[in-house]
C-alpha atoms as a PDB file:
ATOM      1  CA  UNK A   1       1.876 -23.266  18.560  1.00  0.00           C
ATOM      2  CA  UNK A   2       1.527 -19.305  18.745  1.00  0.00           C
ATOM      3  CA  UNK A   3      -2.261 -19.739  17.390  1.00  0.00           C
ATOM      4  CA  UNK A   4      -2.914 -22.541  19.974  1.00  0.00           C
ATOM      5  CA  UNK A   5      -1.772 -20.381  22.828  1.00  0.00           C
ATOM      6  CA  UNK A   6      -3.531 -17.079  21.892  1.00  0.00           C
ATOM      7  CA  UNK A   7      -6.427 -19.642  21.404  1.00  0.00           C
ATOM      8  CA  UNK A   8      -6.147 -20.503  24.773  1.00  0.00           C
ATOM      9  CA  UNK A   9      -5.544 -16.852  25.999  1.00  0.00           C
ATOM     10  CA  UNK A  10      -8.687 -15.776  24.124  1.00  0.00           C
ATOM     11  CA  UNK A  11     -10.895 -18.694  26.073  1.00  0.00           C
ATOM     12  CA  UNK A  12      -9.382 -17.655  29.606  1.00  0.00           C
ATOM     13  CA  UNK A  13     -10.223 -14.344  29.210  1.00  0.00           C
ATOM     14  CA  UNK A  14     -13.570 -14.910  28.124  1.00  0.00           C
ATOM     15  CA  UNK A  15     -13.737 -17.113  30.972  1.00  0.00           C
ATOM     16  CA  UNK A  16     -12.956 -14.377  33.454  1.00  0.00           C
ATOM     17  CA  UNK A  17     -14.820 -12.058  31.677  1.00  0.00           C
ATOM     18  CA  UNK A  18     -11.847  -9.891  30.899  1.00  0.00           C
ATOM     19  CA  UNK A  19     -11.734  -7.558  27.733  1.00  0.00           C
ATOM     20  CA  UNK A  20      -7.826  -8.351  25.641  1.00  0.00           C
ATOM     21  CA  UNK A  21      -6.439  -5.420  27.319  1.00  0.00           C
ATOM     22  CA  UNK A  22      -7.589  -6.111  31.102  1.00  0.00           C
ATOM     23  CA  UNK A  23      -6.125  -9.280  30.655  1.00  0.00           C
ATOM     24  CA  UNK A  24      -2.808  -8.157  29.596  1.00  0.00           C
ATOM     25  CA  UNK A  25      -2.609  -5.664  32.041  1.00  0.00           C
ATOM     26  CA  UNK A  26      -3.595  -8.163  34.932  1.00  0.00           C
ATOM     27  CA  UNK A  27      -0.939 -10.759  32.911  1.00  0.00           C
ATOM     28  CA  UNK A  28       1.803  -8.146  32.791  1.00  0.00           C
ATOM     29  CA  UNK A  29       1.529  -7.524  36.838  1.00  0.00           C
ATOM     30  CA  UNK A  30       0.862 -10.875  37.300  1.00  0.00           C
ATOM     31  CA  UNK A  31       4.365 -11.504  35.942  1.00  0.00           C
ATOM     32  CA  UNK A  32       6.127  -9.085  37.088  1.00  0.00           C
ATOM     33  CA  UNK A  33       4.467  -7.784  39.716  1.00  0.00           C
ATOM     34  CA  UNK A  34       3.193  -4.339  41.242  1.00  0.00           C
ATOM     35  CA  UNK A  35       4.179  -1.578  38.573  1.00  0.00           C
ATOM     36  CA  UNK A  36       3.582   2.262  38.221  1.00  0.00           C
ATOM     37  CA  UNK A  37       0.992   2.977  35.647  1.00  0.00           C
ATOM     38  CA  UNK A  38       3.430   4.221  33.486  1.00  0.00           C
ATOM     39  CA  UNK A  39       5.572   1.197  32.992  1.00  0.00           C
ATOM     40  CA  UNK A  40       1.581  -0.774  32.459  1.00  0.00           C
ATOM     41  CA  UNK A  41       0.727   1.908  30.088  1.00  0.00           C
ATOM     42  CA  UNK A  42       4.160   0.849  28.142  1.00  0.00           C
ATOM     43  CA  UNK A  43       4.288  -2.653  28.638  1.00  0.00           C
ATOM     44  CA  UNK A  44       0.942  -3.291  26.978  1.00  0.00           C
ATOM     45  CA  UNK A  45       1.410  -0.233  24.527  1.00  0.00           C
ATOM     46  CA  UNK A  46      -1.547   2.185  25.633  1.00  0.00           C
ATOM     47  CA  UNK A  47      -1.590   5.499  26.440  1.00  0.00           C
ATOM     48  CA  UNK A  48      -1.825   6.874  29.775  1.00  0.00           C
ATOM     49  CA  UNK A  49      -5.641   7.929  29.532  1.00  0.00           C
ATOM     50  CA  UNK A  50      -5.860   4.849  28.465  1.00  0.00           C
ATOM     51  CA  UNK A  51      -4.457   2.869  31.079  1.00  0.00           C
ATOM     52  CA  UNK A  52      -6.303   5.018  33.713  1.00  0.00           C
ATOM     53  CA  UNK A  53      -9.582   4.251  32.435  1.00  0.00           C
ATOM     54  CA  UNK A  54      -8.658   0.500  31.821  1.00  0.00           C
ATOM     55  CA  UNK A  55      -7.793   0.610  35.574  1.00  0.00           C
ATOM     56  CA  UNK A  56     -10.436   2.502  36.690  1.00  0.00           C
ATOM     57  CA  UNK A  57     -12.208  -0.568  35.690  1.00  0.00           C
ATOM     58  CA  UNK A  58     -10.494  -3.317  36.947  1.00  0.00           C
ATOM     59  CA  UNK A  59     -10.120  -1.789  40.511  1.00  0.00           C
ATOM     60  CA  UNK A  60     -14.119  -1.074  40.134  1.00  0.00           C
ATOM     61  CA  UNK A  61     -14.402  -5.004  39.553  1.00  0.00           C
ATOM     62  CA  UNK A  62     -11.843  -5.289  42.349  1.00  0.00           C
ATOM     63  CA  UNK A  63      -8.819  -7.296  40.127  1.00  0.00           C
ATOM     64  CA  UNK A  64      -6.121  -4.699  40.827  1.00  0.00           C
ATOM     65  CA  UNK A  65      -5.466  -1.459  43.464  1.00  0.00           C
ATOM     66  CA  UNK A  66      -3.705   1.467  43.513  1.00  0.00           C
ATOM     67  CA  UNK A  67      -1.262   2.815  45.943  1.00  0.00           C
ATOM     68  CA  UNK A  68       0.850   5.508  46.598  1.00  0.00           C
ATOM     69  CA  UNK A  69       4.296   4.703  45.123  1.00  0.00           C
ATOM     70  CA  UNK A  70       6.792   4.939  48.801  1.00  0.00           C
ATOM     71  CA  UNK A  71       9.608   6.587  46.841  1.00  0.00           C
ATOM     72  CA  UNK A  72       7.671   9.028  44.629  1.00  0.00           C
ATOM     73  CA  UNK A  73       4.234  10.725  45.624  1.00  0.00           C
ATOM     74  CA  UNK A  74       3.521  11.644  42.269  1.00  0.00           C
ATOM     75  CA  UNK A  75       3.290   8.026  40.958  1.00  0.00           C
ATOM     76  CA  UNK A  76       0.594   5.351  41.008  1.00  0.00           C
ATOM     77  CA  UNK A  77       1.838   1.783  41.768  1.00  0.00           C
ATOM     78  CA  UNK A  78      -0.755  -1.199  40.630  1.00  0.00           C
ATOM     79  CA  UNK A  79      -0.952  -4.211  42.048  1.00  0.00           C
ATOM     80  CA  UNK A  80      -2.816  -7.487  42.164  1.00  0.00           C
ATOM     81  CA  UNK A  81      -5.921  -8.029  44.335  1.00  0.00           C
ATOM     82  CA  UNK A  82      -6.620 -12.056  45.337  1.00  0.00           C
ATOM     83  CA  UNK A  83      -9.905 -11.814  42.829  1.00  0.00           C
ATOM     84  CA  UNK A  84      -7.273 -12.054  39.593  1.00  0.00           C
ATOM     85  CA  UNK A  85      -5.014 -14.632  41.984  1.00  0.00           C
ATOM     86  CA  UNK A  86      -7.997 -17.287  42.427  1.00  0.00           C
ATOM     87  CA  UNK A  87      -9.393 -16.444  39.019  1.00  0.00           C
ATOM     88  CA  UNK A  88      -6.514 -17.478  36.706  1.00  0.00           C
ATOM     89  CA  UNK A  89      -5.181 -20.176  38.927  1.00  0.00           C
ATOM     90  CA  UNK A  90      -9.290 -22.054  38.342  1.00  0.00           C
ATOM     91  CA  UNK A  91      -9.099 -21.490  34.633  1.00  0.00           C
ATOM     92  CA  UNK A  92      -5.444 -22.371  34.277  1.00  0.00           C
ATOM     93  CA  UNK A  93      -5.618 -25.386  36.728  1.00  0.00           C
ATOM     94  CA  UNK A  94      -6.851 -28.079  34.365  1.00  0.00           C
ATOM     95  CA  UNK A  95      -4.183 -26.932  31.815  1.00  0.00           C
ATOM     96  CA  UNK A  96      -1.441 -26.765  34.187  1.00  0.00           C
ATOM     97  CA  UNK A  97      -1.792 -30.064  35.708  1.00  0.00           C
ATOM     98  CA  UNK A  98      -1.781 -31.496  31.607  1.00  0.00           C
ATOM     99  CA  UNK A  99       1.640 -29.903  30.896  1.00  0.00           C
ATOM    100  CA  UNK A 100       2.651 -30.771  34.685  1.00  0.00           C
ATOM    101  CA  UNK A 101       2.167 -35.024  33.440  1.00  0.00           C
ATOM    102  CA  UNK A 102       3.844 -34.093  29.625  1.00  0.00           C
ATOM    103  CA  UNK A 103       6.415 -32.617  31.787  1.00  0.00           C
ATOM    104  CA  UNK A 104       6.725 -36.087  33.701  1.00  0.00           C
ATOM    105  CA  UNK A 105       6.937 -38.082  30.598  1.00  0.00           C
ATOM    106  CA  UNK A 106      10.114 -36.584  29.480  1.00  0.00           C
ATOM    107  CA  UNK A 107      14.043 -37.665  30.780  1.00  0.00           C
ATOM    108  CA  UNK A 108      16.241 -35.538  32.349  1.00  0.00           C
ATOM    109  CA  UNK A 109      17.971 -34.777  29.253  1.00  0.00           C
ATOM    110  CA  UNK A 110      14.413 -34.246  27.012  1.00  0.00           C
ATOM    111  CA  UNK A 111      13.202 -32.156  30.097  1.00  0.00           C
ATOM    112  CA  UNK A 112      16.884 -29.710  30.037  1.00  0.00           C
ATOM    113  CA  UNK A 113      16.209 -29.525  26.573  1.00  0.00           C
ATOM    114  CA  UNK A 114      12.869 -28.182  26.250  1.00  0.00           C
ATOM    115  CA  UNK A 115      13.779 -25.875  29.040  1.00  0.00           C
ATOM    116  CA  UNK A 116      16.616 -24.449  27.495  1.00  0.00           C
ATOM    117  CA  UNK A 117      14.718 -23.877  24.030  1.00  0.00           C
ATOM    118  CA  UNK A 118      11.617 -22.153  25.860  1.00  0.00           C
ATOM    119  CA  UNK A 119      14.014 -20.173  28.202  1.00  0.00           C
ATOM    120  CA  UNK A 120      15.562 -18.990  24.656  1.00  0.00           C
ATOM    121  CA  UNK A 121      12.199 -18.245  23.000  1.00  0.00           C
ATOM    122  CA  UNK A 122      11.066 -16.135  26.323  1.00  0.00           C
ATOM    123  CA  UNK A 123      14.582 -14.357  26.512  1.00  0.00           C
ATOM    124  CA  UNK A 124      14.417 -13.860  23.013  1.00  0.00           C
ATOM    125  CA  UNK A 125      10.542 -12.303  22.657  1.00  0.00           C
ATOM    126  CA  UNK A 126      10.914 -10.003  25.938  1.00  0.00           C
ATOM    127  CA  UNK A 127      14.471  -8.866  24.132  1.00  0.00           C
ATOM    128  CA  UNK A 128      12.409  -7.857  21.145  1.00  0.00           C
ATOM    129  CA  UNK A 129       9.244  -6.713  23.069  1.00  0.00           C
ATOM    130  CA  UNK A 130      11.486  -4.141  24.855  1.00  0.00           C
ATOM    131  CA  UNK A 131      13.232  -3.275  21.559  1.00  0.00           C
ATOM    132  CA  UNK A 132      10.045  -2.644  20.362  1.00  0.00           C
ATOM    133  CA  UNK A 133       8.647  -0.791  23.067  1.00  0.00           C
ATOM    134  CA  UNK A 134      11.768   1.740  23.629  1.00  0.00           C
ATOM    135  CA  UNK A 135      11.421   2.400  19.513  1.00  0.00           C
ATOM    136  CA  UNK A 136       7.697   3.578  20.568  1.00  0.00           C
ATOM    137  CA  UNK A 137       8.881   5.519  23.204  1.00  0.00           C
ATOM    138  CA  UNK A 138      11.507   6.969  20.906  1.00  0.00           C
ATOM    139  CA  UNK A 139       8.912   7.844  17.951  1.00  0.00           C
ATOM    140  CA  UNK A 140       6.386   9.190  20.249  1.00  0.00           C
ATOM    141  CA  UNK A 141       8.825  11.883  21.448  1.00  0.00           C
ATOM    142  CA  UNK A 142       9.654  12.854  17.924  1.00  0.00           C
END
């Protein structure tokens, strides 16, 4: 299933004409919203150059902007432009309305089942993602 997916991930980016990094940063803020660069630069493991240069491009093709953060003036908070909105939702739509009629096939009990697995598999992989990313964080001040 993890091949299929990243499959699909690979097309939809190509689609947009998104490099693999753009599109994680745009998935990452797309999932949990407007972030300082910081948290981007973690979340998607780049450095900070990095992530200012990936976002230099991405506000360029007018996907994400930059604002002052309200509570701290010396932070950058990202966020979403409608451009990444529209585009995902028109290469996603097909797919999504698919797994909206597998979804209808299923009983109650199938459907609480399969929602309780994937709900453990997402809890599970952000558990180890952050695991991950704080042992990062931990090596790279070492």
């Amino acid at each position: 299933m993890g091949v299929a997916i990243e499959s699909l991930r690979t097309q939809w980016r190509t689609q947009a004409h998104l490099g693999t990094h753009e599109r994680m940063a745009i998935s990452q803020l797309r999932v949990h919203g407007p972030m300082p660069m910081s948290e981007l630069a973690a979340r998607i493991s780049l450095s900070r150059a990095a992530v200012t240069s990936l976002i230099d491009r991405l506000e360029q093709d007018d996907w994400v902007k930059r604002e002052p953060d309200d509570h701290d003036r010396r932070r950058t908070v990202l966020s979403l432009l409608p451009k990444a909105t529209t585009a995902f939702d028109s290469v996603s739509e097909d797919y999504s309305a698919h797994l909206a009629t597998l979804a209808g096939d299923l009983s109650d009990d199938e459907w609480r089942t399969v929602a309780t697995f994937v709900g453990g598999i997402t809890e599970l992989s952000q558990r180890h993602a952050d695991r991950l990313r704080a042992t990062a964080v931990e090596r790279s001040l070492t």
